[in-house]
C-alpha atoms as a PDB file:
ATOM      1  CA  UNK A   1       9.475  23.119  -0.983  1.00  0.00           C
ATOM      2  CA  UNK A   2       7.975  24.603  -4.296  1.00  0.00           C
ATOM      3  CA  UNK A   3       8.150  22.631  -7.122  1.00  0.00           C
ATOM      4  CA  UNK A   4       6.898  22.544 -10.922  1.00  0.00           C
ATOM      5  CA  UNK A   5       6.296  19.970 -13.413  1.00  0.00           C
ATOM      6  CA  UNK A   6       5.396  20.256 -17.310  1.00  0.00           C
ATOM      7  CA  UNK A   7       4.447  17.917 -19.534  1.00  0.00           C
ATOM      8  CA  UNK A   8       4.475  18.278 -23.491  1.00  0.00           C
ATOM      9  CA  UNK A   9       1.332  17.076 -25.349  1.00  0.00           C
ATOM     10  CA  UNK A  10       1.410  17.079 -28.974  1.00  0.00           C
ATOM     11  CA  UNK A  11      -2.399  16.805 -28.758  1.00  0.00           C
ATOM     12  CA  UNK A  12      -4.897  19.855 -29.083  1.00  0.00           C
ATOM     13  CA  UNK A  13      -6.245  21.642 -25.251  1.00  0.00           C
ATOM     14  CA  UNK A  14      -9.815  20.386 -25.951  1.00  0.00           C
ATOM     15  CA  UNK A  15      -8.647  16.792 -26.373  1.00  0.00           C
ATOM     16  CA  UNK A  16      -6.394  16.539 -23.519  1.00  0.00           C
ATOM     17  CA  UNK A  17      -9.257  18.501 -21.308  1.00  0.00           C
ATOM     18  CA  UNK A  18     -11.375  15.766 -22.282  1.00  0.00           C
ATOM     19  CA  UNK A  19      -9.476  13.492 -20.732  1.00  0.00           C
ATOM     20  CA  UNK A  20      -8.845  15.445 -17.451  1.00  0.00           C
ATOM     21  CA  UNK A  21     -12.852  15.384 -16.666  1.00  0.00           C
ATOM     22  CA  UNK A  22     -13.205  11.894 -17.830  1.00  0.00           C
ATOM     23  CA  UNK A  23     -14.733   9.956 -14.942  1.00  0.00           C
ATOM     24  CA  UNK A  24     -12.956   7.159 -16.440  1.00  0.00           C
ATOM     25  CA  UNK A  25      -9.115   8.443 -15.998  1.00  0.00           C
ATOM     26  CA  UNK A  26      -8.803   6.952 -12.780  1.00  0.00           C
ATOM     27  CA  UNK A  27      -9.667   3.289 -14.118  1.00  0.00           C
ATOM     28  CA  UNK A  28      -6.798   4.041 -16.643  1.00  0.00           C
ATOM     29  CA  UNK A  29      -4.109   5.765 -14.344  1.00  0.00           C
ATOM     30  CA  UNK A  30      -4.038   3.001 -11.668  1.00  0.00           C
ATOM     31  CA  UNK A  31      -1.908   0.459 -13.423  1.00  0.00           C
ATOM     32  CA  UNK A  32       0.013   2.929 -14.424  1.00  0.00           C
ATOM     33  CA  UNK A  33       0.718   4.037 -10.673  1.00  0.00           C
ATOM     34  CA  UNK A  34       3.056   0.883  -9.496  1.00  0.00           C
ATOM     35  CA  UNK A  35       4.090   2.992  -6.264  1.00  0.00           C
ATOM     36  CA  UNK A  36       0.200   3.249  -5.260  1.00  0.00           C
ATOM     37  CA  UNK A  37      -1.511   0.340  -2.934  1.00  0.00           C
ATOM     38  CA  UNK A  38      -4.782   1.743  -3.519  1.00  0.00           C
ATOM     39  CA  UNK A  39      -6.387   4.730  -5.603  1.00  0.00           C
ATOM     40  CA  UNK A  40     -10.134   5.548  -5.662  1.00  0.00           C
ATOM     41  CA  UNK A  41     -12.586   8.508  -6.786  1.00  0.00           C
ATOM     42  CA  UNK A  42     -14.024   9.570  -4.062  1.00  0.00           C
ATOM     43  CA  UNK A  43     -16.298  12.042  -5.855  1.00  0.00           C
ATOM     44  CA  UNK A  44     -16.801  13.486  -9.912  1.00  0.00           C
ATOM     45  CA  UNK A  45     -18.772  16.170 -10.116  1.00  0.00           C
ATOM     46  CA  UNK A  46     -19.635  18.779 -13.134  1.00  0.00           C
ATOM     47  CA  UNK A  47     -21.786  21.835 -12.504  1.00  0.00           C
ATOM     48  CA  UNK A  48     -21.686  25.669 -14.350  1.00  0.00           C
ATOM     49  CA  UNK A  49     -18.049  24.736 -15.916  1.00  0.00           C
ATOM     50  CA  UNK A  50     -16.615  23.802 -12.881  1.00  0.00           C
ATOM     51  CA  UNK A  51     -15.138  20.072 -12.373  1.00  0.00           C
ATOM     52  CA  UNK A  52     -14.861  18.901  -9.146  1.00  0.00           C
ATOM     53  CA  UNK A  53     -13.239  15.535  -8.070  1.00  0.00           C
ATOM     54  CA  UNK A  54     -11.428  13.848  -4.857  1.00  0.00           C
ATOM     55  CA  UNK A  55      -9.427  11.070  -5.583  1.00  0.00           C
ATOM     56  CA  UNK A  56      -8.205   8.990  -2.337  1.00  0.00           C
ATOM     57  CA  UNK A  57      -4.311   7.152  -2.484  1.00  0.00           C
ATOM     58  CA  UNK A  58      -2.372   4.663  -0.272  1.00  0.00           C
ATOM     59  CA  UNK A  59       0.947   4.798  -1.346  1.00  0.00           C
ATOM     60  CA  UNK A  60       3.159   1.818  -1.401  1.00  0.00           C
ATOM     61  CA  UNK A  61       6.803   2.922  -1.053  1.00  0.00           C
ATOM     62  CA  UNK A  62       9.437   1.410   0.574  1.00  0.00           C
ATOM     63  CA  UNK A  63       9.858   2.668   3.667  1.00  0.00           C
ATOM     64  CA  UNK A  64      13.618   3.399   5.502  1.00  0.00           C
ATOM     65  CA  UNK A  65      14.346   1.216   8.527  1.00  0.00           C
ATOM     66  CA  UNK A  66      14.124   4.389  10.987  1.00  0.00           C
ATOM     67  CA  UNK A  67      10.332   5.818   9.237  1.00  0.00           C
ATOM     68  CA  UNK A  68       8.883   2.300  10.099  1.00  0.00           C
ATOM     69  CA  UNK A  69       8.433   2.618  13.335  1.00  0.00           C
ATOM     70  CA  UNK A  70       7.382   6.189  13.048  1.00  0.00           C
ATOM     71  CA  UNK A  71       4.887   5.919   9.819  1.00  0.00           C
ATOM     72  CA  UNK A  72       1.714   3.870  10.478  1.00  0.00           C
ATOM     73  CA  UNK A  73       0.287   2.326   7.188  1.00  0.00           C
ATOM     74  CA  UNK A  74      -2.890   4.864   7.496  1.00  0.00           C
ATOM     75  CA  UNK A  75      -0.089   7.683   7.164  1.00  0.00           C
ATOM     76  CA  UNK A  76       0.537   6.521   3.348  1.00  0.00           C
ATOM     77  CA  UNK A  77      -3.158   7.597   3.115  1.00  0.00           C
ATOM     78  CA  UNK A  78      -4.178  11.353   1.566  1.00  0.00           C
ATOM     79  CA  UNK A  79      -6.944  12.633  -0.502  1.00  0.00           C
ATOM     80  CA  UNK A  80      -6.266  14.713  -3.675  1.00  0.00           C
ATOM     81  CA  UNK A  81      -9.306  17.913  -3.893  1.00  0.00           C
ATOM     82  CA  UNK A  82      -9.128  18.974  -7.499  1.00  0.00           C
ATOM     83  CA  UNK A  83     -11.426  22.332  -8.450  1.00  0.00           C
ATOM     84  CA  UNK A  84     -11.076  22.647 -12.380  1.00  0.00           C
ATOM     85  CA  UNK A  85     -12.219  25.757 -14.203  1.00  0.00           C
ATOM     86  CA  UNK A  86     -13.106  24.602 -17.786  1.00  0.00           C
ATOM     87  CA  UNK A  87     -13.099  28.602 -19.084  1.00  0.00           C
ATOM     88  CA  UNK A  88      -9.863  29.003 -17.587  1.00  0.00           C
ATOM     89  CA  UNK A  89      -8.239  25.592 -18.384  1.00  0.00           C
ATOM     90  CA  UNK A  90      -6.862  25.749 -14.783  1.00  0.00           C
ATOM     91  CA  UNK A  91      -7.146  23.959 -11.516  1.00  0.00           C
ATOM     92  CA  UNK A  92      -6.808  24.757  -7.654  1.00  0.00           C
ATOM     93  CA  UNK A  93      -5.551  21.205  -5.438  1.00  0.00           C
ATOM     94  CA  UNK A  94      -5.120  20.010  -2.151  1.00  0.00           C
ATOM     95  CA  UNK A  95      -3.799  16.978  -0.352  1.00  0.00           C
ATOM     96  CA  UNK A  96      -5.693  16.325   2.827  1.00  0.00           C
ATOM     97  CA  UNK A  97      -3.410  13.502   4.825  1.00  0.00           C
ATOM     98  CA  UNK A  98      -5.790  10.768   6.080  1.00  0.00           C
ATOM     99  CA  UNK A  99      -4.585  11.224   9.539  1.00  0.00           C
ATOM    100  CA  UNK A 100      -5.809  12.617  12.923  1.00  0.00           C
ATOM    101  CA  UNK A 101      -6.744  16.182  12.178  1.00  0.00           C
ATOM    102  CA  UNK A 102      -3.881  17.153  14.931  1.00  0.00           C
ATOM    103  CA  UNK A 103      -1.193  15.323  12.431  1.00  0.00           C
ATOM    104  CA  UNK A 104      -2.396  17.736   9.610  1.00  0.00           C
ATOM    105  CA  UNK A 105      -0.058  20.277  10.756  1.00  0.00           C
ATOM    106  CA  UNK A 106       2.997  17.804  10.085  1.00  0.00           C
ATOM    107  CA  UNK A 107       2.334  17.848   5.632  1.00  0.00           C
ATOM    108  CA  UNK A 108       1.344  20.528   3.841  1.00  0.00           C
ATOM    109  CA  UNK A 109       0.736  20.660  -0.282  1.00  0.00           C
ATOM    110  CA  UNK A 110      -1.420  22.437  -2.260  1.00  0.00           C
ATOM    111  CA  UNK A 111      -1.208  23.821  -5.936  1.00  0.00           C
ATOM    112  CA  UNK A 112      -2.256  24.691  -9.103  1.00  0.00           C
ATOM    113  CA  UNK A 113      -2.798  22.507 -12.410  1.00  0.00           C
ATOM    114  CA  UNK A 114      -3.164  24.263 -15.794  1.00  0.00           C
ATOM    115  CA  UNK A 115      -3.096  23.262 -19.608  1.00  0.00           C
ATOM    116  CA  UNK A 116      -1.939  25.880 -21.771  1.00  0.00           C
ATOM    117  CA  UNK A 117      -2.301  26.019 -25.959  1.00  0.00           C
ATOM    118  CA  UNK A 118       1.487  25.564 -27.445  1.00  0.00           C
ATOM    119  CA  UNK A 119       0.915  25.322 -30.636  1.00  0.00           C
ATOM    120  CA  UNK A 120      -0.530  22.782 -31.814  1.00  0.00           C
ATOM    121  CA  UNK A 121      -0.121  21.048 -28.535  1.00  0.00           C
ATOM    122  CA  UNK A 122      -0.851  21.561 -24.833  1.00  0.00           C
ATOM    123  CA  UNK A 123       1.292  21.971 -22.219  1.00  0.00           C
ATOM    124  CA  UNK A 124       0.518  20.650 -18.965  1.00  0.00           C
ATOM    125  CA  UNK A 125       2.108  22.876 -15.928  1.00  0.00           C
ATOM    126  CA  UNK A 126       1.702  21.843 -12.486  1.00  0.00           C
ATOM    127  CA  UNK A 127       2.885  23.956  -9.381  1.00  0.00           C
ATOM    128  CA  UNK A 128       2.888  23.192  -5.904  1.00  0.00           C
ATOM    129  CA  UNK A 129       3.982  23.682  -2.882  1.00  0.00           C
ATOM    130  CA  UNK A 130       4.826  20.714  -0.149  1.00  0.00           C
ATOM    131  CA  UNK A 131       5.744  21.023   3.111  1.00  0.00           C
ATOM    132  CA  UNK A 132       6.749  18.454   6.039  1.00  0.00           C
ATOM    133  CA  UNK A 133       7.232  19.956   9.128  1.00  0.00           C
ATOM    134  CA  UNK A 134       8.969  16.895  11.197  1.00  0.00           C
ATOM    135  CA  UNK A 135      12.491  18.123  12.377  1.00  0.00           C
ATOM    136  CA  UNK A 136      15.770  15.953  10.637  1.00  0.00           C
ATOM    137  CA  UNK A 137      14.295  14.223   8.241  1.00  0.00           C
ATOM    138  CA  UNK A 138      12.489  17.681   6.866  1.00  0.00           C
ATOM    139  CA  UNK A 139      14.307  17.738   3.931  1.00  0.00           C
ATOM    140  CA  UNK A 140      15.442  14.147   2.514  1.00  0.00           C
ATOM    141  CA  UNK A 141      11.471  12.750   3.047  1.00  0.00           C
ATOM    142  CA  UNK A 142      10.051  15.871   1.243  1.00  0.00           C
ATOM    143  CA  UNK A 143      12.574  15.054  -1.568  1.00  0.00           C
ATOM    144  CA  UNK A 144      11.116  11.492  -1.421  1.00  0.00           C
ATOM    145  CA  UNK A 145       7.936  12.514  -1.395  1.00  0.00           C
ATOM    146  CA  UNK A 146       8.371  14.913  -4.253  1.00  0.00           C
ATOM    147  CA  UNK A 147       9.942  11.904  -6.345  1.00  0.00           C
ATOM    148  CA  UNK A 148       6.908   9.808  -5.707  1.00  0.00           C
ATOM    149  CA  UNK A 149       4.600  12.973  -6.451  1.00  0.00           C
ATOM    150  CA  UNK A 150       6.473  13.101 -10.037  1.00  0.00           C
ATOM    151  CA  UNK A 151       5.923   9.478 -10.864  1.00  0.00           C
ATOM    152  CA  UNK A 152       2.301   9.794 -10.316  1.00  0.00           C
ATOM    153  CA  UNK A 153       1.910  13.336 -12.826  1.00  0.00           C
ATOM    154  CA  UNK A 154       4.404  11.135 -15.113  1.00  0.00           C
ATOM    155  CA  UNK A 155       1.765   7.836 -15.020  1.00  0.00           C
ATOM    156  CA  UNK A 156      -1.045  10.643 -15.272  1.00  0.00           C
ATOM    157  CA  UNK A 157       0.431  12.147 -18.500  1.00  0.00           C
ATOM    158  CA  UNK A 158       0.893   9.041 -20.287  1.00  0.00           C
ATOM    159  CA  UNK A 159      -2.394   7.936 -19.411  1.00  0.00           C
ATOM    160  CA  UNK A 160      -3.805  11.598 -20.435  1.00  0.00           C
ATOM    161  CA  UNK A 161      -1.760  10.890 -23.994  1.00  0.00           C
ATOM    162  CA  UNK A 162      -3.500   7.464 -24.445  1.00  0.00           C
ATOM    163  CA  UNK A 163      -6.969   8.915 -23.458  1.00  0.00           C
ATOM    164  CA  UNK A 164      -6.904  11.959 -25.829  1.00  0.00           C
ATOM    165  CA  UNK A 165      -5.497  10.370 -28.849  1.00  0.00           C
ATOM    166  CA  UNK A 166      -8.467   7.407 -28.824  1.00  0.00           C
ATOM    167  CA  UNK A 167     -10.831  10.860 -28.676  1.00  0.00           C
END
């Protein structure tokens, strides 16, 4: 499933960049992100205009009756890779499932991140693609999933909005 998501900021590119690299985003995103158990930077790194971070998640969704029995907790576990190219104002990610590295096959997602001038603004457009290959439920969990993916760019663009208007 491909999807895209924009977000409006009527804040200048260098300001919201600012807040994208801040090592301190994370400490203002997570009580934003009510659907998240746990959220922690892995690694922040800087080096010849590239930004590198991991951030690790535990979701905490509510689960259908069937899924229980079929979803261990450590399931609800993936880390986020994030390569950011501060000349291009663009990003490469990936979602590595914390599972057994034969369940990797099951969820796919990777994707781009880039802010783009509008104005006097920045627009924020995120493409990806996501993929769960599990037979029946294919479709309806990767629409869940997707809806939980949303909330989190949602929390993370309010959060970039508070961060770059205190810069």
């Amino acid at each position: 499933m491909h999807f895209e998501i924009v977000h409006e900021f009527d804040i200048p590119l260098d300001a919201v960049e600012l807040a994208v690299v801040s090592p301190n985003l994370i400490d203002r995103l997570v009580p934003r992100l009510s659907n998240m158990e746990e959220v922690e930077q892995k690694s922040h790194t800087m080096s010849d205009g590239t930004f590198e971070r991991v951030w690790s998640y535990h979701a905490n969704v509510h689960l259908p009756g069937f899924a229980k029995s079929h979803l261990p907790r450590q399931m609800l576990g993936w880390d986020e890779h994030s390569i950011y190219d501060l000349k291009k104002h663009s990003a490469t990610w990936t979602i590595v499932p914390n599972v057994k590295p034969p369940w990797r096959n099951y969820f796919h997602s990777e994707g781009t991140y880039e802010l783009v001038p509008n104005g006097s603004g920045t627009r924020r457009i995120i493409k990806g693609d996501l993929a769960l290959n599990v037979p029946v439920v294919k479709k309806l969990a990767e629409r869940m999933i997707l809806a939980e993916v949303k909330k989190t760019f949602d929390a993370e663009a309010a959060t970039l909005r508070d961060m770059a208007t205190l810069i």
